[in-house]
Protein backbone atom coordinates (compact mmCIF):
# COMPACT_ATOMS: atom_id res chain seq x y z
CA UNK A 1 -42.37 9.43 -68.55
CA UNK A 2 -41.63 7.23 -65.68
CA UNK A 3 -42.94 7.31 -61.81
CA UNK A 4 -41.62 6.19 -59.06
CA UNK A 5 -43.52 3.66 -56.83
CA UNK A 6 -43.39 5.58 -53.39
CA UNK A 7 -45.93 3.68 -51.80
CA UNK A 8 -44.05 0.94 -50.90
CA UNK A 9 -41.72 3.16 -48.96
CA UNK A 10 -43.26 3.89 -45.67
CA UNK A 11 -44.21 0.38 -45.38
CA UNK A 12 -40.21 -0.91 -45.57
CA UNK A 13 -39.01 1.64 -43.01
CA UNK A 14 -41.95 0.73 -40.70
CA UNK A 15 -40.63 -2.88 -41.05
CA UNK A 16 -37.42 -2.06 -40.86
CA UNK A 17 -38.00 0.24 -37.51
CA UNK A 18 -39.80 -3.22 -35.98
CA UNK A 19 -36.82 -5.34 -36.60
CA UNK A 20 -34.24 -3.15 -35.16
CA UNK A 21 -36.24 -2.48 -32.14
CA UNK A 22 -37.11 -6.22 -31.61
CA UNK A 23 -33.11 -6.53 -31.98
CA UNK A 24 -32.44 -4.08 -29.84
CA UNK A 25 -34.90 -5.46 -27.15
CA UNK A 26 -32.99 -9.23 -28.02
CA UNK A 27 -29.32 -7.66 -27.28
CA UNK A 28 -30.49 -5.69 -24.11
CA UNK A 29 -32.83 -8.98 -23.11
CA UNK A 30 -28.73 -10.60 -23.68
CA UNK A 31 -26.86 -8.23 -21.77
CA UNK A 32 -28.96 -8.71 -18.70
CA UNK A 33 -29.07 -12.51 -18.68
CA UNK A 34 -24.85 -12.06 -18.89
CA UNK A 35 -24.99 -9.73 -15.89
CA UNK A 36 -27.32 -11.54 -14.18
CA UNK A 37 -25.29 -14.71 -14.78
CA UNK A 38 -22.14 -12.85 -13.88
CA UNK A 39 -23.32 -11.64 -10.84
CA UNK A 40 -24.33 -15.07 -10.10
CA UNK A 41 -20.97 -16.62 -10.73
CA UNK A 42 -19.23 -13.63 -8.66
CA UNK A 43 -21.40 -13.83 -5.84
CA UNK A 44 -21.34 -17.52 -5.48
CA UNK A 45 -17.38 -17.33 -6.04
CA UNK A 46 -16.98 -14.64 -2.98
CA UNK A 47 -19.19 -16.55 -0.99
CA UNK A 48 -18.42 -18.83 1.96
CA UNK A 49 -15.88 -19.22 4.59
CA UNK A 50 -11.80 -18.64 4.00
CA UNK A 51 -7.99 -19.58 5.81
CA UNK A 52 -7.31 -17.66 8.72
CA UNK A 53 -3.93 -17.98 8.02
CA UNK A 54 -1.74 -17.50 5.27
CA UNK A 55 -1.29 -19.97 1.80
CA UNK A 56 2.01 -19.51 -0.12
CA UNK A 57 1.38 -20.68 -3.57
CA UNK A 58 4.63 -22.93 -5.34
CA UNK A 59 6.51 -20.88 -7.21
CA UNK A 60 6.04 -18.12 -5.73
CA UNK A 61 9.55 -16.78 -5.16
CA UNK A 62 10.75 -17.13 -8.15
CA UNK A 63 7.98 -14.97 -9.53
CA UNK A 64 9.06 -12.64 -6.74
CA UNK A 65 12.29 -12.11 -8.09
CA UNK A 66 10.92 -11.15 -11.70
CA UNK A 67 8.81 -8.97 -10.18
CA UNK A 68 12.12 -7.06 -8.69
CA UNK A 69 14.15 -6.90 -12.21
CA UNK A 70 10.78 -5.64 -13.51
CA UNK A 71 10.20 -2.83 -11.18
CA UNK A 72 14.39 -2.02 -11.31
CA UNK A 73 13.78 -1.59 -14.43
CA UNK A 74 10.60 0.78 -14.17
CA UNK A 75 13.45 2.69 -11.98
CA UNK A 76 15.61 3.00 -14.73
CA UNK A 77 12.89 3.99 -16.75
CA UNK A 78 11.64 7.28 -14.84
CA UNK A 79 14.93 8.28 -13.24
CA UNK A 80 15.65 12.26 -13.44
CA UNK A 81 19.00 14.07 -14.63
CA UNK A 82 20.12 14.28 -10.67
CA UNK A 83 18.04 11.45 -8.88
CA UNK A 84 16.06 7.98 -8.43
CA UNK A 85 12.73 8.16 -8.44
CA UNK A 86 10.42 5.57 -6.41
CA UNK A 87 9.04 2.88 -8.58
CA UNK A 88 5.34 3.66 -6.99
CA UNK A 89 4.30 7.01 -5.27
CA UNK A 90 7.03 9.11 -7.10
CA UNK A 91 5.77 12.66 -6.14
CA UNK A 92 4.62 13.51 -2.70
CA UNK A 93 2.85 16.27 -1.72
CA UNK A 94 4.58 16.65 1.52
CA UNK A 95 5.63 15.26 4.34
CA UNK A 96 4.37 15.99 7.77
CA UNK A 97 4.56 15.64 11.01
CA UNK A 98 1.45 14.60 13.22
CA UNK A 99 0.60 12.90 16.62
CA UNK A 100 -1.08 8.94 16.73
CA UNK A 101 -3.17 8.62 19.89
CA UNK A 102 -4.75 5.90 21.12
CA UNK A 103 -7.83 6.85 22.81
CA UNK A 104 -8.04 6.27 26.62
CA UNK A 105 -11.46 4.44 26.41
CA UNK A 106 -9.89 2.07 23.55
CA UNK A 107 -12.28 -1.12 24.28
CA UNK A 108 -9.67 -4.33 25.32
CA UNK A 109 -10.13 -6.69 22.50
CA UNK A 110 -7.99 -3.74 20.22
CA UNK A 111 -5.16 -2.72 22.35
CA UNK A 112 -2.92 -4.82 20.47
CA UNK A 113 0.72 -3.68 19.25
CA UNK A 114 1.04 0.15 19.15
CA UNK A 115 -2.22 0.85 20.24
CA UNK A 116 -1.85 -1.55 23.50
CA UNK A 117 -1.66 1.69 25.81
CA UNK A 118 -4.57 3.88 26.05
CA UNK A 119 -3.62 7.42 25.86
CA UNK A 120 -0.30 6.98 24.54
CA UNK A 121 0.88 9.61 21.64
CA UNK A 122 3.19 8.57 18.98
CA UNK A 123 5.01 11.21 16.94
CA UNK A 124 4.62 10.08 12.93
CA UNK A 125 5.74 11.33 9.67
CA UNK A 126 3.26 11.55 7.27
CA UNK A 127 4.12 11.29 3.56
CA UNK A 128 1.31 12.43 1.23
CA UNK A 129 1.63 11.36 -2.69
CA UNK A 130 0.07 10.67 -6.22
CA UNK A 131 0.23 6.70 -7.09
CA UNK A 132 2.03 7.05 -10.36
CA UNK A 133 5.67 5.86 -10.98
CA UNK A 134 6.30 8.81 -12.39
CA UNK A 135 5.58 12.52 -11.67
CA UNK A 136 3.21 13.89 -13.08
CA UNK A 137 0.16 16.99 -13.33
CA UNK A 138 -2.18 16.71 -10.33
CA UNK A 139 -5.56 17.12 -12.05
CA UNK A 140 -4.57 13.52 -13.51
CA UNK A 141 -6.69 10.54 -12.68
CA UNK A 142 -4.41 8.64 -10.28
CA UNK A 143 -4.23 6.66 -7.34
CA UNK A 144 -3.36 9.01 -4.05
CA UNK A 145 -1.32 7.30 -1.17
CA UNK A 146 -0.81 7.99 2.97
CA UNK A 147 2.40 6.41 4.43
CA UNK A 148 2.44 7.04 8.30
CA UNK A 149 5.56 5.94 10.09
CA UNK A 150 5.47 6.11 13.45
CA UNK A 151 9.09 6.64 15.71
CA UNK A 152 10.53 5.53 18.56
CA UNK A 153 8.32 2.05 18.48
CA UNK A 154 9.76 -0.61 21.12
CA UNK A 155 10.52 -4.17 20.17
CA UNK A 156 12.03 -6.25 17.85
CA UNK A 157 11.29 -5.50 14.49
CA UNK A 158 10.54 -7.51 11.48
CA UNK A 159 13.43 -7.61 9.23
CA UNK A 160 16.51 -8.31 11.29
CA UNK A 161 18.92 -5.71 9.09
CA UNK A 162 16.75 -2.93 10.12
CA UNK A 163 16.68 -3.47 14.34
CA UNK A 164 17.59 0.02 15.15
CA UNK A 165 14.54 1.67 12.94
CA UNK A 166 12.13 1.74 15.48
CA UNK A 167 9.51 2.14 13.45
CA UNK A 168 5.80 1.31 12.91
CA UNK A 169 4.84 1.90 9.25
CA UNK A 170 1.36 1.74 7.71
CA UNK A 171 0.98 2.25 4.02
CA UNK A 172 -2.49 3.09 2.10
CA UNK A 173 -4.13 4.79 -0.81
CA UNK A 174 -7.35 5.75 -2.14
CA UNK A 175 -9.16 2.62 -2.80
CA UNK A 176 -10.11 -0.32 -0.54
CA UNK A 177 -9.09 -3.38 -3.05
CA UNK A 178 -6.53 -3.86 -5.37
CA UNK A 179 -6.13 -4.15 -9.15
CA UNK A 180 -4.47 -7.80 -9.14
CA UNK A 181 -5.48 -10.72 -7.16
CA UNK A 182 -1.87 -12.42 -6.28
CA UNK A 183 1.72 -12.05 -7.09
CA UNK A 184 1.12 -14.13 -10.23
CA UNK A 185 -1.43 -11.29 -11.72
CA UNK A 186 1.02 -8.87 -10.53
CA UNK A 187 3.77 -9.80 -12.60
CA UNK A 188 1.76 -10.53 -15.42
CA UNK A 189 0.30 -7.04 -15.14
CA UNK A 190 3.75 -4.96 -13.91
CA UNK A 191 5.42 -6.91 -17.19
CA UNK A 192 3.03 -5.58 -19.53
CA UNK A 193 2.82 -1.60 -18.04
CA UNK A 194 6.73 -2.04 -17.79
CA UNK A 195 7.21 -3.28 -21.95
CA UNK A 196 4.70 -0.06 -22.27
CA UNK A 197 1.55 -2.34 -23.61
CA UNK A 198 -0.79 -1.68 -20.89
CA UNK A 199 -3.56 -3.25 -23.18
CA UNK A 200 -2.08 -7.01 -22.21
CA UNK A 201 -2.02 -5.70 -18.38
CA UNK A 202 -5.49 -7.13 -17.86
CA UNK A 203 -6.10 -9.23 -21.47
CA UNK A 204 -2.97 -10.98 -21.50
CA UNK A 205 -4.25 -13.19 -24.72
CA UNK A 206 -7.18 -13.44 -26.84
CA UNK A 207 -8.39 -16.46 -24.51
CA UNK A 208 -11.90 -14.77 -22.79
CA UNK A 209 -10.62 -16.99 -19.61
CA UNK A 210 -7.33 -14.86 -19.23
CA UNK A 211 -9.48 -11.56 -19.21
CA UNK A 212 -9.81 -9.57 -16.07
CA UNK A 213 -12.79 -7.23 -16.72
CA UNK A 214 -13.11 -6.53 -12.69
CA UNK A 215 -9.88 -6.21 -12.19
CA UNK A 216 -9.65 -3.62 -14.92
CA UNK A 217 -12.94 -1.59 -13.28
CA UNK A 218 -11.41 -1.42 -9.77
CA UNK A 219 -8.19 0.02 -11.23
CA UNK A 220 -9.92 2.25 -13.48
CA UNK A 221 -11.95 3.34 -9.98
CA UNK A 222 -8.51 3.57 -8.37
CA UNK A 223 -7.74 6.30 -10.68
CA UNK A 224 -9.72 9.28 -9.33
CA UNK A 225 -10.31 12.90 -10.11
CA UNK A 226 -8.46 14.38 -7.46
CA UNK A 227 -9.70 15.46 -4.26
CA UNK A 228 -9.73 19.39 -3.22
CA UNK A 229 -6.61 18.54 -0.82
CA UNK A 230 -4.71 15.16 0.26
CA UNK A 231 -6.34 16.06 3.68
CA UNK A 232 -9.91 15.23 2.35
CA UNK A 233 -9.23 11.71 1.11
CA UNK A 234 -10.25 8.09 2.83
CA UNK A 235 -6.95 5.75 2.62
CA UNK A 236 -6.68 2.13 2.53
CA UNK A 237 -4.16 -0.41 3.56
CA UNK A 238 -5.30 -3.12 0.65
CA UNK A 239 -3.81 -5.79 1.90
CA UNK A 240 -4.14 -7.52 5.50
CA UNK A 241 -2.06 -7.37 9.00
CA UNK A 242 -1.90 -8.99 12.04
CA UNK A 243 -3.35 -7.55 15.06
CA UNK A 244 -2.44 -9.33 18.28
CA UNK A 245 -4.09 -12.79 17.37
CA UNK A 246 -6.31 -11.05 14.64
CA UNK A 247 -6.35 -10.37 11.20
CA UNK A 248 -7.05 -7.23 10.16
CA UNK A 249 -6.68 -4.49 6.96
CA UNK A 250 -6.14 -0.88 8.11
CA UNK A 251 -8.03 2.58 6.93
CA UNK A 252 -7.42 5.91 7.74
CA UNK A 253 -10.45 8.67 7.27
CA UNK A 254 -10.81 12.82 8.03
CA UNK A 255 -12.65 13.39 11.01
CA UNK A 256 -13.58 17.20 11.00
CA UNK A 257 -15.56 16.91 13.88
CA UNK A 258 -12.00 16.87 16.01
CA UNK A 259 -10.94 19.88 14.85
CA UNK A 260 -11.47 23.78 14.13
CA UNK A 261 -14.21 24.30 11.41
CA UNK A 262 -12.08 24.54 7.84
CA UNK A 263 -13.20 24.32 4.19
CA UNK A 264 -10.33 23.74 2.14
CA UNK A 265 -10.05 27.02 -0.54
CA UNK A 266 -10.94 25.38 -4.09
CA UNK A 267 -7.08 25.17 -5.72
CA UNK A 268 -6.76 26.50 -9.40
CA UNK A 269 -6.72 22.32 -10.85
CA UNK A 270 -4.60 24.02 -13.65
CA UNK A 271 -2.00 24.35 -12.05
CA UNK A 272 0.30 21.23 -11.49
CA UNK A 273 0.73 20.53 -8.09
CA UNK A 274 -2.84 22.18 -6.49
CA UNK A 275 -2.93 18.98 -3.99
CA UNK A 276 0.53 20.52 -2.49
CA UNK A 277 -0.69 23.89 -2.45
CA UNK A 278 -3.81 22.81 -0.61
CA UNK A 279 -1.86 21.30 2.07
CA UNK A 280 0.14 24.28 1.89
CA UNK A 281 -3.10 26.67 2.17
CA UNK A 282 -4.13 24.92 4.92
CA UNK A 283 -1.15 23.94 7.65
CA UNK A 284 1.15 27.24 6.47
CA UNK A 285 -0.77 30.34 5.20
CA UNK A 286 -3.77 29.39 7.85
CA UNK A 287 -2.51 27.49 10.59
CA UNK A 288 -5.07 24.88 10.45
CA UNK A 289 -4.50 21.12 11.47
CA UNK A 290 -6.28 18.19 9.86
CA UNK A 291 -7.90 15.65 11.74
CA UNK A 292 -8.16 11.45 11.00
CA UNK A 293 -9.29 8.73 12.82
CA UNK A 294 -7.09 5.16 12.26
CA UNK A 295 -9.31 2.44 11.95
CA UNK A 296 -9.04 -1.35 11.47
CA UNK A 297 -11.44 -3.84 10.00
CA UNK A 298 -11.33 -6.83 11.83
CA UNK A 299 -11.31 -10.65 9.58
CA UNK A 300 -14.04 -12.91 10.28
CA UNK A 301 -12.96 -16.71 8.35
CA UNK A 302 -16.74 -17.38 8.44
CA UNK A 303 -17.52 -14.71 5.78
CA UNK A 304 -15.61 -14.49 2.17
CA UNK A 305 -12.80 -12.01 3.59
CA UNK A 306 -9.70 -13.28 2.09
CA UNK A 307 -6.16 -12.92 3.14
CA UNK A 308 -4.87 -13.86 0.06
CA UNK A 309 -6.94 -12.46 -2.43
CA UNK A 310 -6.04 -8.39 -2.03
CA UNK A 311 -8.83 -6.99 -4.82
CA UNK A 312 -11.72 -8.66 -2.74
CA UNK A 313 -13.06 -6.03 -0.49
CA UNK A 314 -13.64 -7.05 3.14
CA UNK A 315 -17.39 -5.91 3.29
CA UNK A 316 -18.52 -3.54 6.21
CA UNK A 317 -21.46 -5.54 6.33
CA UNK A 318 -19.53 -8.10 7.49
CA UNK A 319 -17.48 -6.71 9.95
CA UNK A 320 -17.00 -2.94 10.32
CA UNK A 321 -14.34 -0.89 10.49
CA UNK A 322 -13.40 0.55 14.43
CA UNK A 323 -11.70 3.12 15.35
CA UNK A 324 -8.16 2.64 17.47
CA UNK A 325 -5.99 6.13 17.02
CA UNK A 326 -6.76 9.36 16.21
CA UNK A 327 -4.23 11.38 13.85
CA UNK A 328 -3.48 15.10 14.48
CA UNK A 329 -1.51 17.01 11.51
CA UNK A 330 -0.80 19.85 13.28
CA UNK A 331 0.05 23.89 11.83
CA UNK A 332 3.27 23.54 10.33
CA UNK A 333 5.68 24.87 7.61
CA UNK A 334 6.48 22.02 5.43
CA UNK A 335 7.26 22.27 2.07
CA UNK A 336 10.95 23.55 2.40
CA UNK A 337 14.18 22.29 0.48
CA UNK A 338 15.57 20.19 3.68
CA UNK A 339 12.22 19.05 4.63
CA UNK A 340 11.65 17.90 0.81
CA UNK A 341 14.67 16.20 0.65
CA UNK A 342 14.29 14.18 3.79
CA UNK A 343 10.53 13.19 2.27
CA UNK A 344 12.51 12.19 -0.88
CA UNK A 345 14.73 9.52 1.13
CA UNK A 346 12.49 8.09 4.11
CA UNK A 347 11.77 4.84 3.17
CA UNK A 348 8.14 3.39 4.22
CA UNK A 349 7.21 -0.83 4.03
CA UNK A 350 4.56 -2.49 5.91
CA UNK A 351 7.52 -4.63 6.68
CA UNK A 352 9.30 -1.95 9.21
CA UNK A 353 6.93 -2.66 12.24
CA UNK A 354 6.61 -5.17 15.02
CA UNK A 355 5.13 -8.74 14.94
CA UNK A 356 1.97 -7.18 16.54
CA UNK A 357 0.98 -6.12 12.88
CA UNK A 358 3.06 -8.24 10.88
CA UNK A 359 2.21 -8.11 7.19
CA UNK A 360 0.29 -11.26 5.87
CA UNK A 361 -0.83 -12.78 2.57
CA UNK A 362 1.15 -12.82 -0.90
CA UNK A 363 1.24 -9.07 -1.77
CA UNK A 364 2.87 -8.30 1.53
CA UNK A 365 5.51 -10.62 1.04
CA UNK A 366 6.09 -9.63 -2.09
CA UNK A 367 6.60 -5.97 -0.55
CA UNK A 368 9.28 -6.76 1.32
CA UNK A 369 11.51 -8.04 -1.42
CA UNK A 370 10.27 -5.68 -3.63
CA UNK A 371 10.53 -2.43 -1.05
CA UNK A 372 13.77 -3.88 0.00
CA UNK A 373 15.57 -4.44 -2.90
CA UNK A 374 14.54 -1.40 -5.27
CA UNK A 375 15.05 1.03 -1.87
CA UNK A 376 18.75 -0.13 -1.47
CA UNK A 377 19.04 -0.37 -5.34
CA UNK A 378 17.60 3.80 -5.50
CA UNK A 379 19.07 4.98 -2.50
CA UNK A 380 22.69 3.16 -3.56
CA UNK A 381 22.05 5.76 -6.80
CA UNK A 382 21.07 8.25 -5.55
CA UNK A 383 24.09 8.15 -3.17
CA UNK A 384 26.48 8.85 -6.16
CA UNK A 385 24.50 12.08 -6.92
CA UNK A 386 24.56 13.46 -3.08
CA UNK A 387 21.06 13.21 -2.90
CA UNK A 388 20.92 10.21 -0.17
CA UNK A 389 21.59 10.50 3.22
């Protein structure tokens, strides 16, 4: 008969347990000297004073015009049976109307542009959407976007083919930086979502140095749950304006406090489209307006606040955000087939505005060949289906 030696046994796994715990306790020491180091590296990199003015890179036109065959193509891609969809912000949740007022105590230094007359009420459009290209089920992570236009704006306007607009646009969405740094990152990254392998959107090779870990985390925090209604989201403009002599970036926010107590009714998030029945809930079935403020966030060159650089966020610390117009979305019935349709073909760009708040740094430019050219290229389509005005 044989026996077994089991003595030995507890003493192996007891060794055993030691190593793997003094492994563990090596990886995790690891892991904090690389985030430690990395937040070194990140904090001495967005550190120290920037250009108050704008610094167009070489070459960057001609990356410009990729960038337009790329999102043409992205058209192409997500067109329906009878229509053109937008290459960005493809389903809205409704456009509204509202009233822009500039407050009548608005402090000097920020009466620049639209907001130069205190008291003074603009009439706006309001177009409320989901981020993605194409449409798709609310309850989605996605980014969610406010494009305000407001009408009858004197003054010459920025692009010279579009004089008798009269318009002051300001487009946002639901995240204060953006996913790509420049126009360069953005074509790498629109190439690679386009050819359908998001994987090489932010690891375009197996070089470590081409890898953009941050940029990936602020996109994946650009795609949100969604909120209750469009009404209860803070919105962004990303990118920086002018503001009189300033530099500034844009952010719209709910203020409750300036109007009628409401809770938004919690929407089925089943069902596909609960953000447009929430807006629907509130403005048509109870007649209840929603209330932002308009804010800007003014650039100071002495702290890291970047024109160029669109996914560094402009700290509040650094300069806050102040308030210059409060928005009024009054009771109103919305969501019918005319009132869709015109939401389907206005057109919003940063670049339809006055030199007051012309757009600066390289994503804005790249807007307005990209807005211009896949808007005429969409509308000229849509024109052959009756669907264009």
């Amino acid at each position: 008969m044989m026996f077994t030696d089991t003595t030995r046994r507890p003493g192996f796994f007891c060794r055993l347990a030691r190593a793997l715990l003094k492994l563990a306790l090596w990886l995790l020491a690891i892991a904090a000297l690389a985030f430690a180091a990395g937040y070194g590296y990140y904090a001495w990199k967005f550190s120290g004073p920037v250009a108050a003015e704008e610094q167009v890179p070489p070459g960057e036109a001609a990356m410009t015009q990729d960038i337009i065959q790329t999102a043409i193509r992205i058209v192409d891609q997500h067109r329906e049976p009878t229509r053109y969809l937008r290459d960005a912000h493809a389903k809205a949740h409704g456009c509204v109307t509202a009233q822009v007022s500039v407050p009548q105590n608005l402090a000097p230094d920020l009466r620049q542009g639209v907001f130069a007359e205190p008291g003074k009420t603009w009439q706006a459009w309001i177009r409320l959407s989901n981020g993605n290209a194409y449409p798709q089920f609310d309850q989605l992570q996605d980014a969610r976007g406010m494009a305000i236009k407001l009408l009858d704006v004197p003054g010459k306007q920025l692009m010279a083919d579009q004089a008798e607009r009269h318009e002051q646009d300001f487009v946002m969405f639901n995240h204060p930086n953006f996913f790509v740094s420049d126009v360069a990152e953005y074509r790498q990254n629109i190439g690679a979502q386009a050819d359908g392998k998001q994987a090489l959107a932010f690891f375009p090779s197996l070089d470590p140095r081409s890898w953009q870990l941050r940029h990936l985390l602020i996109a994946k925090a650009t795609l949100a749950n969604a909120p209750l209604s469009p009404t209860l989201a803070t919105y962004y403009s990303v990118s920086p304006y002018k503001f009189g002599s300033a530099n500034v970036k844009f952010r719209v926010v709910p203020d409750p406090a300036s109007c009628p107590a409401y809770t938004v009714a919690k929407q089925n998030e089943d069902l596909p489209n609960f953000l447009r029945t929430a807006l629907h809930q509130q403005l048509t079935t109870d007649q209840q307006p929603a209330c932002f403020m308009l804010q800007v966030q003014r650039q100071d060159p002495s702290k890291y606040m970047p024109i160029e650089d669109t996914s560094v966020q402009w700290k509040e610390s650094d300069a806050p955000f102040q308030t210059v117009a409060a928005i009024r979305v009054g009771p109103q019935d919305f969501d019918t087939p005319a009132q869709n349709l015109m939401c389907d073909n206005l057109s919003f760009n940063p670049w339809h505005g006055i030199e007051a708040h012309r757009p600066i740094g390289g994503i804005n430019r790249l807007r307005k060949a990209v807005y211009e050219a896949v808007s005429e290229y969409r509308h000229a389509r849509n024109a052959g289906f009756g669907t264009a005005p």
